[in-house]
Protein backbone atom coordinates (compact mmCIF):
# COMPACT_ATOMS: atom_id res chain seq x y z
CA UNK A 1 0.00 0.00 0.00
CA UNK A 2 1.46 3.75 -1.09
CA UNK A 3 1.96 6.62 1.52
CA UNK A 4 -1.11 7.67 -0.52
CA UNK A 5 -3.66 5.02 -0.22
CA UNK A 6 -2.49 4.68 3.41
CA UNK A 7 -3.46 8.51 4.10
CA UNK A 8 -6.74 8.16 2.47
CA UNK A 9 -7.44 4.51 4.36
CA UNK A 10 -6.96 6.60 7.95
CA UNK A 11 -8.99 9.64 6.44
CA UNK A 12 -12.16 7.77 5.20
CA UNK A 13 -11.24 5.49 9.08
CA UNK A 14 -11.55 9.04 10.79
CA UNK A 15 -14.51 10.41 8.85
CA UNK A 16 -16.52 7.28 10.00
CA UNK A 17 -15.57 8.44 13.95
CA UNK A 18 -16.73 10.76 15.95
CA UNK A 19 -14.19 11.99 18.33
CA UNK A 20 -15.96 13.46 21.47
CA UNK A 21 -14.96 16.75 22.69
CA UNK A 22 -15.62 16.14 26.24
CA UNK A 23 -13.59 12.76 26.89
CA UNK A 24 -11.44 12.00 23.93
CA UNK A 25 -13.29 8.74 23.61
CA UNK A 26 -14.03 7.80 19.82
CA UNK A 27 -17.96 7.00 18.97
CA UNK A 28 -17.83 4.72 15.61
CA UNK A 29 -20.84 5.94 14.67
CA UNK A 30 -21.05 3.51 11.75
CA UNK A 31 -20.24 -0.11 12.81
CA UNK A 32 -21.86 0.60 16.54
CA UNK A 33 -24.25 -3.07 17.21
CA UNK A 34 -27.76 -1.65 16.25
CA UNK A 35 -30.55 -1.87 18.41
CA UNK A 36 -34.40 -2.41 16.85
CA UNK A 37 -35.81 -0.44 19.14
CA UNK A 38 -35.68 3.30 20.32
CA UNK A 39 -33.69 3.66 23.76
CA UNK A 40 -35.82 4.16 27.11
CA UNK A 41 -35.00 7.85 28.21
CA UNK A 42 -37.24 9.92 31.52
CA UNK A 43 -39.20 11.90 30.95
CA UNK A 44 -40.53 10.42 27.93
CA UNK A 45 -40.11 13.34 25.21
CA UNK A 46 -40.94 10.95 22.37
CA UNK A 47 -43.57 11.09 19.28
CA UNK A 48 -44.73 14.52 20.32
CA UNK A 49 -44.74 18.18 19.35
CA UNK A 50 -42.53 20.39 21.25
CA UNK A 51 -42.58 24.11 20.59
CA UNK A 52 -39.86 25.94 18.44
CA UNK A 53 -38.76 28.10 21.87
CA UNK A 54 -38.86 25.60 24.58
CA UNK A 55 -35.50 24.63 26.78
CA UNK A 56 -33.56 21.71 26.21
CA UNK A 57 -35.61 18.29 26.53
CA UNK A 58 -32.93 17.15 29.14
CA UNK A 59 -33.39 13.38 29.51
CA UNK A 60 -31.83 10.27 31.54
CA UNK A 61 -31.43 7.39 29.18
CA UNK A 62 -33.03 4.25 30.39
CA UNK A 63 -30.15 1.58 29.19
CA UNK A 64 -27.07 0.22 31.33
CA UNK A 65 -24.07 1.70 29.87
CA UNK A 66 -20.68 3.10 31.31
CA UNK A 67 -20.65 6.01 28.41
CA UNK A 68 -23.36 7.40 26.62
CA UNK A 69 -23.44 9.81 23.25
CA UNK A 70 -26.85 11.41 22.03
CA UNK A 71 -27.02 12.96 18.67
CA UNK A 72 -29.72 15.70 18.35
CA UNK A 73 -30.30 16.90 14.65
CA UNK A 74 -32.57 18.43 12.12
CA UNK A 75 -32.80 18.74 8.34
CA UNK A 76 -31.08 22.19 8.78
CA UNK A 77 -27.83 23.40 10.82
CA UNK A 78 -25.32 21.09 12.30
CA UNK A 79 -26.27 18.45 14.91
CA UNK A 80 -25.59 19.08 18.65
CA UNK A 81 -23.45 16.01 20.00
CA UNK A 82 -23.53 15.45 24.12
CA UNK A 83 -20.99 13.12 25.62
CA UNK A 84 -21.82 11.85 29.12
CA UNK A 85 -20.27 9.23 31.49
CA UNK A 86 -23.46 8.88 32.92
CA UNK A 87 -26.95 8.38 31.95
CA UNK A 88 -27.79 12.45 32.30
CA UNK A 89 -28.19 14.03 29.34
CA UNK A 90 -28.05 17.92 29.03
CA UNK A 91 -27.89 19.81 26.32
CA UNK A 92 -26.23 23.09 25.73
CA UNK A 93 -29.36 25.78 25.33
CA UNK A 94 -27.69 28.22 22.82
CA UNK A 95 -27.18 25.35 20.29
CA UNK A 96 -30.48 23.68 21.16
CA UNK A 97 -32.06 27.22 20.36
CA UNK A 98 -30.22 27.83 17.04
CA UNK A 99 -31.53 24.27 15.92
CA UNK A 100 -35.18 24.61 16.85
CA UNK A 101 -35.42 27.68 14.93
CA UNK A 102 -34.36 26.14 12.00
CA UNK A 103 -36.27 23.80 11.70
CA UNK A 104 -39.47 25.19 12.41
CA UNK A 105 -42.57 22.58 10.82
CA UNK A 106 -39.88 19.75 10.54
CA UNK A 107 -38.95 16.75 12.33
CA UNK A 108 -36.40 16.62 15.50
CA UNK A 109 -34.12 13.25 16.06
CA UNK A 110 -31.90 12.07 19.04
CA UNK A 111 -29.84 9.13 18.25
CA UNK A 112 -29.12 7.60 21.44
CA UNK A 113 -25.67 5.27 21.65
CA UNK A 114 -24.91 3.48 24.93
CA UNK A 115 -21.23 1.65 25.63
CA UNK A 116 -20.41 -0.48 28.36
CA UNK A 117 -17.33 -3.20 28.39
CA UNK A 118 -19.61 -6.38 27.61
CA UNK A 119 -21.56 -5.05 24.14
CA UNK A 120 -19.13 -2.11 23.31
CA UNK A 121 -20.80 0.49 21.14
CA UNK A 122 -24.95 0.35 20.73
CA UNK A 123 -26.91 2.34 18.54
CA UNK A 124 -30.96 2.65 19.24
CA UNK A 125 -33.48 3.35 17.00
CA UNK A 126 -33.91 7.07 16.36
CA UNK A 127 -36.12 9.18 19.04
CA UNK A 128 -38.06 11.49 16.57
CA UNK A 129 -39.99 14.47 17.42
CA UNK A 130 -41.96 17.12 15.48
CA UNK A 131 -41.23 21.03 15.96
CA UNK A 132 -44.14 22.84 15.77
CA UNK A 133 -44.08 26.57 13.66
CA UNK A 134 -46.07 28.23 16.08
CA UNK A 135 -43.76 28.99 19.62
CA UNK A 136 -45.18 28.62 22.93
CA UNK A 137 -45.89 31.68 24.92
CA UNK A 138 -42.65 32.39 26.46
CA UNK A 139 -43.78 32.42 30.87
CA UNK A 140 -45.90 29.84 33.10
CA UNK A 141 -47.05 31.18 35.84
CA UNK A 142 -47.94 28.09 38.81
CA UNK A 143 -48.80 27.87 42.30
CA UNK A 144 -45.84 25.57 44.35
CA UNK A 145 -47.40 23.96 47.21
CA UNK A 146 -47.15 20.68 49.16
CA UNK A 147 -50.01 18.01 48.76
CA UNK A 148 -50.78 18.26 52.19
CA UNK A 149 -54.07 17.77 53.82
CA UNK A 150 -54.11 18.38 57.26
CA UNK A 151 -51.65 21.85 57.40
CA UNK A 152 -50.11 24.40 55.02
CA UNK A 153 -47.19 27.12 54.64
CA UNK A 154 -44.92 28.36 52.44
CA UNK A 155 -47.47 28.77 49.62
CA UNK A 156 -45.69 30.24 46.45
CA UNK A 157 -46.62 31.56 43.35
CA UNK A 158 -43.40 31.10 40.80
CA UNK A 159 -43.08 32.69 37.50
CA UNK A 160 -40.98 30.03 34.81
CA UNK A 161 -39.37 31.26 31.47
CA UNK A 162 -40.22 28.43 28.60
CA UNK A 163 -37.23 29.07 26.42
CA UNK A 164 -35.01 28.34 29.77
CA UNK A 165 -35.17 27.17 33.33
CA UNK A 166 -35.31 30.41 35.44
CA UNK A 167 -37.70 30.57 38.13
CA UNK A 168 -38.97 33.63 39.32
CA UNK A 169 -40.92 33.94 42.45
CA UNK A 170 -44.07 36.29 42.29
CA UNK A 171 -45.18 36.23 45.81
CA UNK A 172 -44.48 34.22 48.94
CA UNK A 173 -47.31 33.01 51.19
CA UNK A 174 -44.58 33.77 54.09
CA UNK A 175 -43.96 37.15 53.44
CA UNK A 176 -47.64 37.85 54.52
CA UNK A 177 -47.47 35.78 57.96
CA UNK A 178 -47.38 32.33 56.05
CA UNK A 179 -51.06 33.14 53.98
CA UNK A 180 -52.40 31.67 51.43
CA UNK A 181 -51.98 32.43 47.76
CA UNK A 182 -54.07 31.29 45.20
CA UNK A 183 -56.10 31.80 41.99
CA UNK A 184 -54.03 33.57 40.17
CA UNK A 185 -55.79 34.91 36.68
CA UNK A 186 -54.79 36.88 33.64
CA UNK A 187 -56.37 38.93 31.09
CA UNK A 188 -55.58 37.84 27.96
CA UNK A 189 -52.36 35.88 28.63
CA UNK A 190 -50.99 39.27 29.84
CA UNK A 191 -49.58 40.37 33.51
CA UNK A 192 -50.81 43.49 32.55
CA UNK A 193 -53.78 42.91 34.53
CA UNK A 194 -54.19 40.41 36.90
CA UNK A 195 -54.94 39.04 40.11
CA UNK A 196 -53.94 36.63 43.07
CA UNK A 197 -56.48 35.60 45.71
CA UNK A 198 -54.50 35.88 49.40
CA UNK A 199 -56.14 34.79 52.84
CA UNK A 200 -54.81 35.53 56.13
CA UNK A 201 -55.86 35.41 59.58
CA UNK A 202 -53.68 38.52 60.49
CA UNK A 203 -54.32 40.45 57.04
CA UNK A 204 -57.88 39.31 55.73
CA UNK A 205 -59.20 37.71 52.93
CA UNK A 206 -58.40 40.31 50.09
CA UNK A 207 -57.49 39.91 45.89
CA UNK A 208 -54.31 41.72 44.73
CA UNK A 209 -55.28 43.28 41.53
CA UNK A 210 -52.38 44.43 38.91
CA UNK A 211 -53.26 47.08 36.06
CA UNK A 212 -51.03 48.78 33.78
CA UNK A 213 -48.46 48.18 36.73
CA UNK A 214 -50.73 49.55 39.10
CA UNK A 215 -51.21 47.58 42.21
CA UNK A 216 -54.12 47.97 44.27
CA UNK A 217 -55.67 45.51 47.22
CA UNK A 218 -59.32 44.45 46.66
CA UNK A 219 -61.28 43.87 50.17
CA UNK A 220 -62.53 40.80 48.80
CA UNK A 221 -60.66 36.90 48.20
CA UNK A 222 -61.51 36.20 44.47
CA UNK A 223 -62.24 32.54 43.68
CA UNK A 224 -61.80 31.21 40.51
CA UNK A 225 -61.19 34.59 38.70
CA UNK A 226 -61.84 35.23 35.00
CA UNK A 227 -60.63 38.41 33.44
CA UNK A 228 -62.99 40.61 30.82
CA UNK A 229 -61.12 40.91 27.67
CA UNK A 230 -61.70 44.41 28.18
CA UNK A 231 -59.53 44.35 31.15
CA UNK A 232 -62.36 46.62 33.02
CA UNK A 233 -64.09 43.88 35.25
CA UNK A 234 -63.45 40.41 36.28
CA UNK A 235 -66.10 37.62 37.47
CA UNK A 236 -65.21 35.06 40.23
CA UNK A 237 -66.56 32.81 42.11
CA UNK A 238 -67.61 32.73 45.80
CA UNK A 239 -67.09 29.35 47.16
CA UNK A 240 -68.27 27.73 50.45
CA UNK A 241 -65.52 24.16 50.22
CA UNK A 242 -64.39 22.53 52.68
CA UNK A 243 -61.77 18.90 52.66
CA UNK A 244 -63.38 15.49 53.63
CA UNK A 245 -61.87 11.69 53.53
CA UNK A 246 -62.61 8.55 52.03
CA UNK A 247 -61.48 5.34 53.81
CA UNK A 248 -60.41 3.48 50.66
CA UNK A 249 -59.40 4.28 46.82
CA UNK A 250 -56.66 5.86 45.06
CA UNK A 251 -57.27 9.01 46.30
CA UNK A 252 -58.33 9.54 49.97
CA UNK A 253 -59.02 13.34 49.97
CA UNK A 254 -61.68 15.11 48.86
CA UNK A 255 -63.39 18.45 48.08
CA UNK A 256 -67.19 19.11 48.56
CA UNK A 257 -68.81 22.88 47.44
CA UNK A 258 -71.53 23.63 49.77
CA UNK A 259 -72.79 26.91 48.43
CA UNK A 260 -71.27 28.88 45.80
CA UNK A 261 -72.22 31.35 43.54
CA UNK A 262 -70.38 33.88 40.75
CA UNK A 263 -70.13 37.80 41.57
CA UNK A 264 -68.09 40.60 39.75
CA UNK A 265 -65.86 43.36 40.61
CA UNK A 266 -65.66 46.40 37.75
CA UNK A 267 -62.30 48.26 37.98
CA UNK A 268 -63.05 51.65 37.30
CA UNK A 269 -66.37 52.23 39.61
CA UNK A 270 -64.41 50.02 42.42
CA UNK A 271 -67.80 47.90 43.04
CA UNK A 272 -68.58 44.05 43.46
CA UNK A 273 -72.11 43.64 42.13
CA UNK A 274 -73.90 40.08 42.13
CA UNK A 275 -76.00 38.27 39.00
CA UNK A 276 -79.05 37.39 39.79
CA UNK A 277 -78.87 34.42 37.66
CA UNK A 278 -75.46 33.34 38.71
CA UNK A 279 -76.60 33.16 42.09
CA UNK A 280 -79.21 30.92 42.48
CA UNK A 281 -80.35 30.07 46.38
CA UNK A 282 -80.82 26.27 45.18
CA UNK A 283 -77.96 26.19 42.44
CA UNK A 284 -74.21 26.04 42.94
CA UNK A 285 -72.10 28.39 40.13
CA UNK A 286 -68.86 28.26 39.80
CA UNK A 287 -65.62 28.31 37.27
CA UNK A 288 -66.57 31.38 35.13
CA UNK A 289 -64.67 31.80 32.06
CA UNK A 290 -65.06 34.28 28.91
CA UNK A 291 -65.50 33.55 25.46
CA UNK A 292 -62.49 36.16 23.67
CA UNK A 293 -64.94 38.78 22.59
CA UNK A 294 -66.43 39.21 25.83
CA UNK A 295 -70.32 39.20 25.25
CA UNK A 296 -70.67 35.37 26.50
CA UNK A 297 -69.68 34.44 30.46
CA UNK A 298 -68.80 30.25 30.08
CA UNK A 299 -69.60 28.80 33.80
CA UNK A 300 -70.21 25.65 35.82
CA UNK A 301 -73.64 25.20 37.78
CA UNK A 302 -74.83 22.16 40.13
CA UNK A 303 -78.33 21.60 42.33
CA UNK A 304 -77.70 21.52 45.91
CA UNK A 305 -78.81 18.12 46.84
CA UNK A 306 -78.80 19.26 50.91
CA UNK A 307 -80.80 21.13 53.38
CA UNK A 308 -77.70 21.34 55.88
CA UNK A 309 -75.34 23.70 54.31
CA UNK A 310 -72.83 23.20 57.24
CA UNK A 311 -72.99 19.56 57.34
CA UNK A 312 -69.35 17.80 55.58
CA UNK A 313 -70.10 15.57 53.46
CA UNK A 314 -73.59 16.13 53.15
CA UNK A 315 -75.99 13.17 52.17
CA UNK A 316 -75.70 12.84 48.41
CA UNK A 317 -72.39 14.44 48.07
CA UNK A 318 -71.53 11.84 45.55
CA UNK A 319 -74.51 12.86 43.44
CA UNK A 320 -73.56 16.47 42.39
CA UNK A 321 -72.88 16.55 38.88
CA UNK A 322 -72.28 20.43 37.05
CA UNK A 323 -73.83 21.40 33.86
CA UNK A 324 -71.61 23.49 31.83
CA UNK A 325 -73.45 26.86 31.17
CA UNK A 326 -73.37 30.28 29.41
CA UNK A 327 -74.47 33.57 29.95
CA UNK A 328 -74.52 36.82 27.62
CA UNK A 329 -72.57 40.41 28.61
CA UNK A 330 -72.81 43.55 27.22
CA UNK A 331 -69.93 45.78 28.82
CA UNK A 332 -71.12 49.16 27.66
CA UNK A 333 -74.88 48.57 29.31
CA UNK A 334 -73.71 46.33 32.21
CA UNK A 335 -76.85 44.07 31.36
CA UNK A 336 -76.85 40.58 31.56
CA UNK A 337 -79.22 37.93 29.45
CA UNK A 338 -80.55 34.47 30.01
CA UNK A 339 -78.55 31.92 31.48
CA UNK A 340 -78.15 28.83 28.62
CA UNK A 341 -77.02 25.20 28.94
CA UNK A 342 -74.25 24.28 26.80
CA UNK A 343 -73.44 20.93 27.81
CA UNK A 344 -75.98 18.98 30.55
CA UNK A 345 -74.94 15.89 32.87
CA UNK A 346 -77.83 14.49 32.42
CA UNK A 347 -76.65 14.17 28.86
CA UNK A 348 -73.12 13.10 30.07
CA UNK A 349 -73.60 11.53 33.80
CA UNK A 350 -70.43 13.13 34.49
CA UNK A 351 -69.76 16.71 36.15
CA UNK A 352 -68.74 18.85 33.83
CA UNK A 353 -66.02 21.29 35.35
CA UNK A 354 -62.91 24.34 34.48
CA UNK A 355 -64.28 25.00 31.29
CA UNK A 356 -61.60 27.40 29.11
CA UNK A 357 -61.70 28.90 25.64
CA UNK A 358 -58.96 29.28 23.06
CA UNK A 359 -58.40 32.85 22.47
CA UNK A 360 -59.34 32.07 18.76
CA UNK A 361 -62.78 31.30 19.77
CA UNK A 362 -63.00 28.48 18.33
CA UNK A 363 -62.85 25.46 20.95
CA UNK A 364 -63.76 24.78 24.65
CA UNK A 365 -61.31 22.56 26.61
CA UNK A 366 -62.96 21.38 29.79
CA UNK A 367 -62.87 18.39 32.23
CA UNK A 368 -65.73 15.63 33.07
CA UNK A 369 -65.19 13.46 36.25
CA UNK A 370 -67.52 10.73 38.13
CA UNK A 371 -69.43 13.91 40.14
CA UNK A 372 -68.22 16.95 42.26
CA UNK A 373 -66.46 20.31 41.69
CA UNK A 374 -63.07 19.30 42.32
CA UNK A 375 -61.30 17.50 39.34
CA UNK A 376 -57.50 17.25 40.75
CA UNK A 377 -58.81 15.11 43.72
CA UNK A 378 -60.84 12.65 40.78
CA UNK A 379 -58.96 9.80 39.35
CA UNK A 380 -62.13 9.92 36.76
CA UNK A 381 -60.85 13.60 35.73
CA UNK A 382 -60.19 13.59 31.71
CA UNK A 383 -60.13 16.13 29.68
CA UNK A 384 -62.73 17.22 26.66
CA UNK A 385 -62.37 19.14 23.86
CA UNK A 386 -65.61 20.65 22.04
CA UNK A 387 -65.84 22.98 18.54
CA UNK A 388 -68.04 25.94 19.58
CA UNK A 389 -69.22 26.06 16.24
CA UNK A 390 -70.60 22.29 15.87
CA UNK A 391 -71.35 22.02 19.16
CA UNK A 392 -69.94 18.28 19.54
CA UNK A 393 -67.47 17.62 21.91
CA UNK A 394 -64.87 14.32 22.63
CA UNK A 395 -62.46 12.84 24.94
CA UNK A 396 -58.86 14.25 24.27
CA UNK A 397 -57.38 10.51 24.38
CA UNK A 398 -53.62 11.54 23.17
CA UNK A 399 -53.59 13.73 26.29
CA UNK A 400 -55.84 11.59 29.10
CA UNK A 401 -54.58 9.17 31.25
CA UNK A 402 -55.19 6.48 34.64
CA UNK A 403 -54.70 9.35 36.66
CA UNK A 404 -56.19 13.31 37.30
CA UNK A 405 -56.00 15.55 34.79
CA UNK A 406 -57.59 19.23 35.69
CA UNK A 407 -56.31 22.98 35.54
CA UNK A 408 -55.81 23.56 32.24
CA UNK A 409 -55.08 27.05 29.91
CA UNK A 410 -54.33 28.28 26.62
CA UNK A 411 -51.26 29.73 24.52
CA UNK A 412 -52.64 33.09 23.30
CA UNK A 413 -52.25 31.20 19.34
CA UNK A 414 -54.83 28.94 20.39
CA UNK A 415 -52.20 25.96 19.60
CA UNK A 416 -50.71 25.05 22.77
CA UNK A 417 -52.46 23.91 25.67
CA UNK A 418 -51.10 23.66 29.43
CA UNK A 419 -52.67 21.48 32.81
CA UNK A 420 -52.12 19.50 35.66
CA UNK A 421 -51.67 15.76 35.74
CA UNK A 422 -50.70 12.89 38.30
CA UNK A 423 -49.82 10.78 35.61
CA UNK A 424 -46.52 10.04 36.76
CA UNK A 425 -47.24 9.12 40.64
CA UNK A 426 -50.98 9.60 40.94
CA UNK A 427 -49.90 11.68 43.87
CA UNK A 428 -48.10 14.83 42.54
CA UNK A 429 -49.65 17.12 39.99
CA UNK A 430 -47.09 17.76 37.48
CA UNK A 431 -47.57 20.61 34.17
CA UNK A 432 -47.50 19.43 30.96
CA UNK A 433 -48.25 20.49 27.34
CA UNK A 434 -49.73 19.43 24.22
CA UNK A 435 -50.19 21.13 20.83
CA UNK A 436 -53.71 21.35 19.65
CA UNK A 437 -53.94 21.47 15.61
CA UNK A 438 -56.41 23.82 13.54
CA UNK A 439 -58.73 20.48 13.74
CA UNK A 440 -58.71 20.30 17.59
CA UNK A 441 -56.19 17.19 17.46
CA UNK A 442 -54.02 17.00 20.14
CA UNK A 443 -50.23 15.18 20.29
CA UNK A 444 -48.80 13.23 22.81
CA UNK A 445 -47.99 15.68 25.80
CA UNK A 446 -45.06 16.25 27.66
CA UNK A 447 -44.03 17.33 30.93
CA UNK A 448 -42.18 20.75 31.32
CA UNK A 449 -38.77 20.12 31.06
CA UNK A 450 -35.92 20.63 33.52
CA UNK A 451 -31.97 21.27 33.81
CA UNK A 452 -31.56 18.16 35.74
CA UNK A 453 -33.45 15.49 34.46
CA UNK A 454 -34.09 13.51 37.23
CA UNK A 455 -35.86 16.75 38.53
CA UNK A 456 -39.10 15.04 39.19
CA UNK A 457 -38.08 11.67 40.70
CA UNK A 458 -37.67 13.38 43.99
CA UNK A 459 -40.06 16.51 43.76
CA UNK A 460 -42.50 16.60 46.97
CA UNK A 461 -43.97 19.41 46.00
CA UNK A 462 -46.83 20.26 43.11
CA UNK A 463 -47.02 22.44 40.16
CA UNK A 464 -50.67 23.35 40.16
CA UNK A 465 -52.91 26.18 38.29
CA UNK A 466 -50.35 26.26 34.99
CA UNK A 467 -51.02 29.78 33.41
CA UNK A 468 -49.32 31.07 30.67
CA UNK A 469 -48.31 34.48 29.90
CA UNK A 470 -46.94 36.28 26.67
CA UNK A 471 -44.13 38.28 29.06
CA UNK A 472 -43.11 38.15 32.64
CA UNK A 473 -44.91 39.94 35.76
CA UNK A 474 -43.49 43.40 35.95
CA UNK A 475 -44.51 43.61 39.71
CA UNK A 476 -41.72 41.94 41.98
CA UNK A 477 -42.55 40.47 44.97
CA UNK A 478 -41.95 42.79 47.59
CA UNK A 479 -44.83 44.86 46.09
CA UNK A 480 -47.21 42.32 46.22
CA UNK A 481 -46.23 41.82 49.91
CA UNK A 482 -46.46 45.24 50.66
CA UNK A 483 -50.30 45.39 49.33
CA UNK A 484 -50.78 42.20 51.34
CA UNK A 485 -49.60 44.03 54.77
CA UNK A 486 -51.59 47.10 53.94
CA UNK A 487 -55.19 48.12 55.02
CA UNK A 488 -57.73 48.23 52.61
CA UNK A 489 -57.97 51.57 50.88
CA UNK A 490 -61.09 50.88 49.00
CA UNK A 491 -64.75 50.17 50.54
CA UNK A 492 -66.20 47.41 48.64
CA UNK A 493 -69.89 46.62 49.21
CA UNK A 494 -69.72 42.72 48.91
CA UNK A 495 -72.77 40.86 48.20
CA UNK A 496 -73.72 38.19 50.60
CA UNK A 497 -74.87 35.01 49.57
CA UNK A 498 -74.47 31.90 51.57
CA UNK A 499 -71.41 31.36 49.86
CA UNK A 500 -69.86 34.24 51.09
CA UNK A 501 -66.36 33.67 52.07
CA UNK A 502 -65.20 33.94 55.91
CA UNK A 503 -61.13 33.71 56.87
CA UNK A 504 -60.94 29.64 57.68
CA UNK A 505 -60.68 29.07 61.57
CA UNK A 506 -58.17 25.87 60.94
CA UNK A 507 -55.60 25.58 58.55
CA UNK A 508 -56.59 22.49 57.13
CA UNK A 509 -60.00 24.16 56.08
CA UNK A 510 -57.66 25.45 52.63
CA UNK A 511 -57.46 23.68 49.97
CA UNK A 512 -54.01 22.04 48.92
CA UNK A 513 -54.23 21.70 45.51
């Protein structure tokens, strides 16, 4: 063999090698042992759509090795090659960004290749995912809390950047003498005005209300809050729960509404006023929602089944199933119409609960579950998708699974769509996404991802209420506080119904989740 042929014997030998920047240890990429199958990897970002601005899909890969390489590439730009000696995979987030928006509409692969002394080099079937044009709006906004039953502290609202893994807190349930925070709502995926419900024994029930970055405190606790589009008023619930036990099942804890009923607060005239058809003496209303243009008021509504409205659980507890309802606005007027059934249980025999609208108008996500008002506590809890303009709704099967799913919101594109699960312990509510198509199809969904990727596998705390938000909360914390501490400024003539809330007298009285 010539000088020559031997040079281009080691050159066409080297171009079949990858040599790993990391370790110095060669990869043959070519003559690796191939595996039929795809390699096991947690979380399970596989067969799904992932948005074009989300973080790194870090990932542990599932397979006994001693070394491990991962290949992620595209049709476009060159492929991002991680070397670990162990099973963590994490992958640099200015490369990983620079790929996915490349590739926008086209298909993402990992090649996974495990070594360990016995089978050398192993190469698994390609891990493909799709990249989706339309990005993700870019914060999630979640409540942190322990699924704890019997006490609580240290309630958090956090404030999470998509593209990356930066947590940001918005308020502290400990900077208010350890209250509550909860029901946090946006108008129009914007922090430009919104609210979080706070309760404290010290400081009073009260709703911290952001507009155009001013910050005021609201002598009322907001329930489950739904913004106008208009930004100009807000309808929430008033809710009368309270936490009981079963002896047996999957899930021991569980949520009864005794009374409720839906109010609203307009901004500018500072005034709560009530709707007479929203609060029914012998009806329970709850989860309002707006369709985008404002004009219809989306809402759940349930008989009371009891005469004792103190009495936990009452008789037939297990019997309340919600209709899903709708009402019509007009803001100029301030008139309301004629309450309408959109979906019944009688038609369903399930309770119909959470209903939400994508900001396109043109579907209604909600959840159905076995009876009661509290989905995260049902096993049963699935989510449903219906077109507004057929009318026909179905099971979202891609997304459902064994375990709760509840809280869920839209991406102001109407494509992406956040909520709880327990899928992966049936204890801990976790957030995940799917993409919904123009067709109301949904893909496989996927849990939100983290630097470390065994993140989750000792997490004893819950992501719950997943909102998302086109930019971050311009309020910081210590402002929020501060309105927290303060006395209330504004008189607010509540109505009373027997729903009206009162400051809990133990802590277990809150909910958890």
């Amino acid at each position: 063999m010539t000088n020559f042929h031997r040079s281009l014997s080691l050159f066409i030998t080297a171009s079949m090698m990858f040599m790993c920047v990391s370790c110095q240890k060669k990869v043959p990429l070519e003559s690796c042992t191939q595996v039929s199958r795809p390699a096991g990897i947690s979380p399970d970002y596989s067969n799904t759509v992932i948005p074009p601005n989300v973080a790194p899909l870090n990932f542990r890969i599932l397979e006994n090795g001693d070394h491990f390489f991962v290949r992620v590439s595209s049709s476009q730009g060159a492929p991002i090659e991680v070397y670990s000696r162990n099973s963590n995979i994490e992958i640099p987030l200015r490369l990983w960004k620079t790929l996915l928006d490349q590739n926008r509409g086209k298909k993402l692969s990992f090649d996974v290749f495990v070594y360990n002394a016995e089978t050398n080099w192993r190469r698994y079937q390609p891990i493909v995912n799709d990249i989706a044009k339309e990005p993700i709006d870019s914060y999630l906004v979640y409540r942190f809390i322990r699924p704890l039953y019997n006490y609580w502290n240290s309630i958090c609202v956090y404030e999470r950047a998509i593209g990356n893994y930066k947590n940001t807190l918005v308020l502290d349930g400990r900077s208010f003498n350890n209250g509550c925070t909860n029901c946090h709502a946006f108008c129009n995926n914007s922090p430009e005005a919104m609210s979080i419900a706070t309760r404290s024994r010290k400081h009073g029930n009260s709703s911290l209300v952001v507009r155009d970055n001013n910050l005021i405190k609201v002598p009322t606790a907001w329930g489950y809050t739904a913004w106008h589009p208009s930004g100009r008023m807000a309808a929430y619930s008033i809710n009368k729960v309270r936490q009981f036990f079963h002896t047996i099942g999957t899930e021991m804890r569980d949520v009864i509404d005794l009374d409720s009923a839906i109010s609203y607060y307009k901004l500018d005239e500072k005034t709560a006023k009530i709707i007479t058809a929203l609060s029914e003496k012998n009806r329970m209303e709850t989860y309002p929602t707006w369709s985008p243009d404002g004009t219809y008021l989306y809402y759940c509504s349930a008989p009371i089944l009891w005469q004792d409205r103190d009495e936990v659980p009452p008789k037939d507890y297990n019997q309340v199933k919600y209709d899903l309802m709708r009402i019509s606005y007009d803001l100029e007027t301030d008139q309301w119409g004629k309450a309408e059934v959109v979906l019944s249980a009688n038609e369903t025999d399930m309770s119909i609960l959470l209903p939400r609208v994508s900001p396109d108008g043109r579907f209604l996500v909600f959840v159905m579950c076995d009876y009661g008002c509290f989905p995260v506590y049902r096993p049963s809890s699935d989510l449903y998708i219906m077109d507004l303009k057929m009318r026909n709704y179905q099971k979202l099967d891609t997304v459902n699974s064994a375990y709760s799913e509840s809280w869920h919101s839209w991406s102001s594109n109407s494509r992406w769509l956040t909520f709880s699960s327990k899928r992966m312990s049936g204890l801990f509510t976790r957030t995940y996404f799917t993409y919904i198509d123009e067709n109301g199809k949904a893909s496989k969904p996927f849990i939100l991802p983290q630097k470390d990727p065994t993140y989750y596998d000792s997490l004893l705390q819950t992501y719950s209420v997943p909102e998302l938000i086109t930019h971050p909360v311009m309020v910081k914390p210590h402002r929020f506080a501060r309105a927290a501490h303060s006395d209330f400024k504004d008189v607010v003539n509540l109505p009373v119904t027997g729903a009206t809330k009162i400051v809990p007298s133990e802590p277990w009285e809150q909910q958890g989740e």
